[in-house]
Protein backbone atom coordinates (compact mmCIF):
# COMPACT_ATOMS: atom_id res chain seq x y z
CA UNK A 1 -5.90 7.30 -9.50
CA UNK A 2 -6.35 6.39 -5.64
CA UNK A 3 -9.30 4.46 -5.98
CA UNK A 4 -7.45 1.36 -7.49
CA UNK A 5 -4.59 2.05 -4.82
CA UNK A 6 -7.40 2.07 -2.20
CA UNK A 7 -8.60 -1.42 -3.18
CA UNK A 8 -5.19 -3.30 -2.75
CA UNK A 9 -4.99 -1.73 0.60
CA UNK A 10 -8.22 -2.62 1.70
CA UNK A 11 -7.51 -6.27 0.04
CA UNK A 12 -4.18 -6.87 1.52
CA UNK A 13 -5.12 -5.77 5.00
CA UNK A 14 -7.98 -8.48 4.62
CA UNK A 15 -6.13 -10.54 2.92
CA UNK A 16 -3.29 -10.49 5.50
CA UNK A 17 -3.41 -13.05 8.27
CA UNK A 18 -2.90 -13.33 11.67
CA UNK A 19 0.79 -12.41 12.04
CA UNK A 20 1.92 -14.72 15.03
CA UNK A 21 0.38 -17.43 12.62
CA UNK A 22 3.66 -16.09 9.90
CA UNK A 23 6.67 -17.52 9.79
CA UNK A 24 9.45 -14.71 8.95
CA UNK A 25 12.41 -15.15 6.65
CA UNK A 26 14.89 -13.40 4.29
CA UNK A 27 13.04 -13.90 1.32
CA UNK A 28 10.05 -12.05 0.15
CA UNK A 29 6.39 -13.36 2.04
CA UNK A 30 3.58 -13.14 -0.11
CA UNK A 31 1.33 -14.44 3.16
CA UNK A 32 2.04 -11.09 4.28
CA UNK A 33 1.25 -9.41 1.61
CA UNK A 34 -2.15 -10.69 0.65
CA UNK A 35 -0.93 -12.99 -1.88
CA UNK A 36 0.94 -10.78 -4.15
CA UNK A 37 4.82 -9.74 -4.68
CA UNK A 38 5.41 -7.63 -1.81
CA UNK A 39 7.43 -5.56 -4.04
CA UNK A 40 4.34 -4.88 -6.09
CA UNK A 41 2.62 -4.15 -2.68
CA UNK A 42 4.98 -1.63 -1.17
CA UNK A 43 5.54 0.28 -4.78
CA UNK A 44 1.57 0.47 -4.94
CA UNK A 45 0.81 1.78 -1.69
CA UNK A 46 4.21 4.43 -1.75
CA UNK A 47 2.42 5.22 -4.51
CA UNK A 48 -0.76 6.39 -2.89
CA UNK A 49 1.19 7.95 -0.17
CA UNK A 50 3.44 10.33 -2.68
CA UNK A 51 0.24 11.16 -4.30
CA UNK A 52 -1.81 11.81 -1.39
CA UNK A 53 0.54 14.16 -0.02
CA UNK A 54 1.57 15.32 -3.33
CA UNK A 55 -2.18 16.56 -3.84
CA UNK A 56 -2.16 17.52 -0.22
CA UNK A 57 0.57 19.86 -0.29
CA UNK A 58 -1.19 21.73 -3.12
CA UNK A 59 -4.27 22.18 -0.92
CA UNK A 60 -2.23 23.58 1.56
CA UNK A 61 -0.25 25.91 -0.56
CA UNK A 62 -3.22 27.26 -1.84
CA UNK A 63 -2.10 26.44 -5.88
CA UNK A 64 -4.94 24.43 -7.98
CA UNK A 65 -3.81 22.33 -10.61
């Protein structure tokens, strides 16, 4: 499950340019986000965080699934 997650991070920090080079608004900046919905971007990668630490935590706690 993290290896797809993996790939649009590594694509949208390549994909991402310089960020003087941006112009910021109040709408949504698919520059920024390598040229997809940032909404799609930021529910992707909060993804990979809450299962990261999700998995994480069960390391810790010593419980396997």
């Amino acid at each position: 499950m993290l290896y797809p997650i993996l790939s649009v991070l590594v694509y949208t920090i390549i994909k991402t340019p310089d960020l003087d080079s941006v112009e910021f608004s109040l709408g949504a900046n698919f520059a920024t986000a390598g040229g997809f919905g940032s909404n799609q971007v930021s529910t992707i990668l909060g993804l990979g965080v809450f299962f990261d630490g999700f998995l994480y935590s069960f390391e810790l706690s010593g419980y396997r699934i």
